[in-house]
C-alpha atoms as a PDB file:
ATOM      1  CA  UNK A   1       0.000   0.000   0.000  1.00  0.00           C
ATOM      2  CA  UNK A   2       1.345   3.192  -0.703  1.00  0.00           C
ATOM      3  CA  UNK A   3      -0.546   6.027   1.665  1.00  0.00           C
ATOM      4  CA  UNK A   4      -0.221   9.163  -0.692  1.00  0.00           C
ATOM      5  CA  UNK A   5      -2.445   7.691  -3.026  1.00  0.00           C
ATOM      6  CA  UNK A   6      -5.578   8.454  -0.760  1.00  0.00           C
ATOM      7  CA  UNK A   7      -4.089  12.102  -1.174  1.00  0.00           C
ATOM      8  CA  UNK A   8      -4.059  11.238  -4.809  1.00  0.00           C
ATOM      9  CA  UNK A   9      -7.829  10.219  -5.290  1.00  0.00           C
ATOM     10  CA  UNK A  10      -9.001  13.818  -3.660  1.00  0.00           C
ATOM     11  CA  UNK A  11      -7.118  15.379  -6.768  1.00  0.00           C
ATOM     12  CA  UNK A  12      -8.214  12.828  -9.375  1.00  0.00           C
ATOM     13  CA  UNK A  13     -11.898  12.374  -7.861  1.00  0.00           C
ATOM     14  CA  UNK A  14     -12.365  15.856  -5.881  1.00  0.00           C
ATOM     15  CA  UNK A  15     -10.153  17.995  -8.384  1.00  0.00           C
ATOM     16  CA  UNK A  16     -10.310  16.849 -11.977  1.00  0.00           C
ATOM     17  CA  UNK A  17      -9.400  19.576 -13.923  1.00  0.00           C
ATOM     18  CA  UNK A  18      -6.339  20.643 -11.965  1.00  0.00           C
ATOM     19  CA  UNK A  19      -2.820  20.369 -13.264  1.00  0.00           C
ATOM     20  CA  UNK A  20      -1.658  18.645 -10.296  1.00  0.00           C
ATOM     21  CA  UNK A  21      -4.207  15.951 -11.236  1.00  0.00           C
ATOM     22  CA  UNK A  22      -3.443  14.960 -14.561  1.00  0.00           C
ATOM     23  CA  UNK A  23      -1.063  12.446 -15.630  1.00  0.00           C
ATOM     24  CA  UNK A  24       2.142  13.825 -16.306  1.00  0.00           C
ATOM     25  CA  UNK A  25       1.724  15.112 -12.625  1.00  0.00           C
ATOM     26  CA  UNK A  26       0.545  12.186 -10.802  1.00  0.00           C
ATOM     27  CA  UNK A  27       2.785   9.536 -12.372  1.00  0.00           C
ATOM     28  CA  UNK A  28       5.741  12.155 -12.839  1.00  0.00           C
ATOM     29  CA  UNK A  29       5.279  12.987  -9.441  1.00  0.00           C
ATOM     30  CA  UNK A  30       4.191   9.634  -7.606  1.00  0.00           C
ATOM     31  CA  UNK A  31       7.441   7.975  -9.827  1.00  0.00           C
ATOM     32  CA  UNK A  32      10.050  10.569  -9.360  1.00  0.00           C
ATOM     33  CA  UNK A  33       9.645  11.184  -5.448  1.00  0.00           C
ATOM     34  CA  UNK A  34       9.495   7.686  -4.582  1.00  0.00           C
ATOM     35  CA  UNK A  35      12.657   7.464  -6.608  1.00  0.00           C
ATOM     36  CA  UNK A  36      14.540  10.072  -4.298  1.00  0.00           C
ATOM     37  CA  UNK A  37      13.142   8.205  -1.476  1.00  0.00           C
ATOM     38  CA  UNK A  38      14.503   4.979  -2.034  1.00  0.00           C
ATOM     39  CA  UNK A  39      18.012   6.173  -3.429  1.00  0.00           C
ATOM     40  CA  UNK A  40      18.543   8.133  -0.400  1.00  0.00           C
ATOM     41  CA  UNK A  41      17.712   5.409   1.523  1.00  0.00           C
ATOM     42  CA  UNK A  42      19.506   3.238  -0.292  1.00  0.00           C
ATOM     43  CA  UNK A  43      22.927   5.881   0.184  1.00  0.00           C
ATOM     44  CA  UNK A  44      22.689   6.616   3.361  1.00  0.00           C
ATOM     45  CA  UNK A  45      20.156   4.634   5.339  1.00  0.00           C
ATOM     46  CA  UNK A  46      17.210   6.389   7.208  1.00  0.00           C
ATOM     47  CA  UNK A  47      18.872   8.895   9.811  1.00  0.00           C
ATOM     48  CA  UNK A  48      16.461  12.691  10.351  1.00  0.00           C
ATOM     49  CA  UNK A  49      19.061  14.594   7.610  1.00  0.00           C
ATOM     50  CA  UNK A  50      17.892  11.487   5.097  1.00  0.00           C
ATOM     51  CA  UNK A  51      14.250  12.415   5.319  1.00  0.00           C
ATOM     52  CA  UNK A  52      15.018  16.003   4.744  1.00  0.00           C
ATOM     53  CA  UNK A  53      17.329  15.911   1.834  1.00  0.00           C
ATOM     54  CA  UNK A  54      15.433  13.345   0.156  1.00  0.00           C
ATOM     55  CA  UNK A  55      12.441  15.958   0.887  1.00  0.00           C
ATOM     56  CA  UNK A  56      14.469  18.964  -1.178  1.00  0.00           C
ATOM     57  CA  UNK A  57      15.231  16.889  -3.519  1.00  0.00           C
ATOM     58  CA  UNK A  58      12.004  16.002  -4.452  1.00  0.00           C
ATOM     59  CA  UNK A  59      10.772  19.515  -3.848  1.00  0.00           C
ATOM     60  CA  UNK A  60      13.801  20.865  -6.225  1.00  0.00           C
ATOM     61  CA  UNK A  61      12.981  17.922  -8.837  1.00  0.00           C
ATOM     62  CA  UNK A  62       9.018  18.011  -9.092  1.00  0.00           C
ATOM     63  CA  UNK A  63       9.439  21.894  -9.261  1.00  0.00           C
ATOM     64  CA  UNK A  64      11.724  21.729 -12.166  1.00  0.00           C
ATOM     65  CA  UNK A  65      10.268  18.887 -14.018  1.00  0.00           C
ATOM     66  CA  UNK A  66       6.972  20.105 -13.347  1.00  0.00           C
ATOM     67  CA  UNK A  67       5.100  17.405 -12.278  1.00  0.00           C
ATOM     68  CA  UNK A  68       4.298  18.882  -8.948  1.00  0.00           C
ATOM     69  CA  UNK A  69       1.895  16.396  -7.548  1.00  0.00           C
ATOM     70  CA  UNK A  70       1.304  17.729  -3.467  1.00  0.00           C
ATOM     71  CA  UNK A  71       0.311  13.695  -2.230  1.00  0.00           C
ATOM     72  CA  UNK A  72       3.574  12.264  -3.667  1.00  0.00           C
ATOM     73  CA  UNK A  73       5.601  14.382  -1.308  1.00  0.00           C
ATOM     74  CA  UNK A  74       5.195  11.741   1.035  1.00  0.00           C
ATOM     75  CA  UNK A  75       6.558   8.910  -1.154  1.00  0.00           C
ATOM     76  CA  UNK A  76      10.383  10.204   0.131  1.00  0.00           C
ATOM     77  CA  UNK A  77       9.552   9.757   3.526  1.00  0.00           C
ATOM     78  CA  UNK A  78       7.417   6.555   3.188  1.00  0.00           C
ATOM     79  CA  UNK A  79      10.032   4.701   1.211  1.00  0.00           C
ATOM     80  CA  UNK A  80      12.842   5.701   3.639  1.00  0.00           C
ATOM     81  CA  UNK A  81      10.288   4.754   6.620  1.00  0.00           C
ATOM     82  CA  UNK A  82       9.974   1.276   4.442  1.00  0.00           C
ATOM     83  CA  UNK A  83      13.783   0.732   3.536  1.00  0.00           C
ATOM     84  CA  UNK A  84      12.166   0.268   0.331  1.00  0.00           C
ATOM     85  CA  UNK A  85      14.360  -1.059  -2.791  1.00  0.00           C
ATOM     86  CA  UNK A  86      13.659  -0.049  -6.218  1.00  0.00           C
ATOM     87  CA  UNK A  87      11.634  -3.077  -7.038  1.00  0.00           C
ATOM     88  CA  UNK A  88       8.991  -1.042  -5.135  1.00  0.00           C
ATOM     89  CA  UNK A  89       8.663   1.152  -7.966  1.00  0.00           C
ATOM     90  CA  UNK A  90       7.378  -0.902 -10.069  1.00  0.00           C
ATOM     91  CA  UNK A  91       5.758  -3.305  -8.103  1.00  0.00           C
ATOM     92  CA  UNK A  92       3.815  -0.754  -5.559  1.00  0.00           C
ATOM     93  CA  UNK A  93       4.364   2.927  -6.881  1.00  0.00           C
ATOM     94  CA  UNK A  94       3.497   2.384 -10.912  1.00  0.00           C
ATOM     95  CA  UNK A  95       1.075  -0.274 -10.195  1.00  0.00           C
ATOM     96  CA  UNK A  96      -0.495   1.760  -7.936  1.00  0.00           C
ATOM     97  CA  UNK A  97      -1.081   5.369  -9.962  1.00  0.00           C
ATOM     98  CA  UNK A  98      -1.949   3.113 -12.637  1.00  0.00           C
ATOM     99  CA  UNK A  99      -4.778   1.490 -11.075  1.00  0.00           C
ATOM    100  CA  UNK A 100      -6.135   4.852  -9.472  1.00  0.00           C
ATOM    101  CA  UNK A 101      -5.967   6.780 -13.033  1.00  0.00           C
ATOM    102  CA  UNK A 102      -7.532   4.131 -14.983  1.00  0.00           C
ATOM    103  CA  UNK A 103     -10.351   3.942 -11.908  1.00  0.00           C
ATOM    104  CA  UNK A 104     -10.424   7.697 -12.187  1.00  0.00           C
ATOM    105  CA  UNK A 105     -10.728   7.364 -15.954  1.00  0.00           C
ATOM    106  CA  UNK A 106     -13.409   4.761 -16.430  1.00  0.00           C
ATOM    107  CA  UNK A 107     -15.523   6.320 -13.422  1.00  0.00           C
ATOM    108  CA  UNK A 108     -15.269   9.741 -14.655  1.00  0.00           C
ATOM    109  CA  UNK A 109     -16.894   8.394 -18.298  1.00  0.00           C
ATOM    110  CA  UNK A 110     -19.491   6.570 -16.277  1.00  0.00           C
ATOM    111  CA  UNK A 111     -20.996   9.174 -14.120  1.00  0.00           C
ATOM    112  CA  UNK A 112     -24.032  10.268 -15.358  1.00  0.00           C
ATOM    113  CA  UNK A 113     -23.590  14.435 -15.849  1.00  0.00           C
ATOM    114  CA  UNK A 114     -20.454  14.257 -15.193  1.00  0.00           C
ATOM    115  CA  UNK A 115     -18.681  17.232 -17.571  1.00  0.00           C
ATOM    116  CA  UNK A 116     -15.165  16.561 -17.001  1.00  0.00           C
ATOM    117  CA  UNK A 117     -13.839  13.413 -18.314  1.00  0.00           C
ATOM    118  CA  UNK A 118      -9.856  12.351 -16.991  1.00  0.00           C
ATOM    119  CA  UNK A 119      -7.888  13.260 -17.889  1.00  0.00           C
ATOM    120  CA  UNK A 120      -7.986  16.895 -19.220  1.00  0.00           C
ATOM    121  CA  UNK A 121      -5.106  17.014 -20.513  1.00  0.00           C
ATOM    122  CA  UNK A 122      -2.260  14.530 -20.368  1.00  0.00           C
ATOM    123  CA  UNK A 123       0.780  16.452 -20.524  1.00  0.00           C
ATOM    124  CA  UNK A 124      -0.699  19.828 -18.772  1.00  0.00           C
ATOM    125  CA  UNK A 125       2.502  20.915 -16.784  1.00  0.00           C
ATOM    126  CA  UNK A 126       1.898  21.170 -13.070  1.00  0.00           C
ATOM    127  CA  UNK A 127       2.581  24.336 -12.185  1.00  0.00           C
ATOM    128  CA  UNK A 128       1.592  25.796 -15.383  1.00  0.00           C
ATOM    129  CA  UNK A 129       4.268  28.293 -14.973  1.00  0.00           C
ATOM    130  CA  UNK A 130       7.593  28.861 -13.637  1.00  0.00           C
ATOM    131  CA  UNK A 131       6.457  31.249 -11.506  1.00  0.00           C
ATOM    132  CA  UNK A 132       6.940  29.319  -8.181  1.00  0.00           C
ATOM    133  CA  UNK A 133       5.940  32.174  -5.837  1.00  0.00           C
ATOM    134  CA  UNK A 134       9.121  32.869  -2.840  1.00  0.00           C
ATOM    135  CA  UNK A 135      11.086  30.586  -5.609  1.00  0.00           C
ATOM    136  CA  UNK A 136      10.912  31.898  -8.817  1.00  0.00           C
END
């Protein structure tokens, strides 16, 4: 089980037409910060400084990629919490988002009245803009 995807359904479900909803952002996001999670793990174990590099990293990386995706900021600390290995990409993280988006997508086609079909728009960038507020 991977926790940030109940954080994950409120966007897909809740929020359908936001960037951080669509796909490049949930499976950039979900993929990349459980990445920096289980490398920094994997380098240097799972003291306090662990959690918060592996927490600017992702910050740094989602922000520059964007594929800003606020639930997969926990996937650093939950796969350092885990001593997850990279087969939990894969076998937890992908399988995971890709389960939820394909729910998201069939359910949002079978809802009567429903206006807004996901995904919008699958390569929307999330934040639209480079304008990052105190960081741009």
């Amino acid at each position: 089980m991977l926790a940030s995807l109940g954080g994950s359904t409120i966007f897909l479900f809740g929020l359908t037409g936001a960037p951080a909803a669509q796909p490049r952002a949930l499976f950039g996001g979900h993929l990349i910060s459980a990445f920096i999670g289980i490398a920094c793990y994997q380098l240097f174990n799972d003291a306090l400084w662990v959690y918060l590099l592996a927490e600017l990293i992702t910050l740094a990386l989602l922000l520059l990629t964007q594929t800003v995706h606020p639930p997969a900021g926990a996937n650093p600390l939950i796969m350092i919490h885990a001593h997850a290995g990279f087969s939990h990409l894969a076998l937890v993280v992908l399988m995971g988002v890709s389960i939820l988006a394909l729910t998201a997508a069939i359910w949002s086609r079978l809802t009567p009245g429903k206006v807004l079909h996901y995904p919008i728009k699958w390569n929307e960038p999330s934040p639209p803009s480079k304008n990052w507020s105190v960081w741009g």
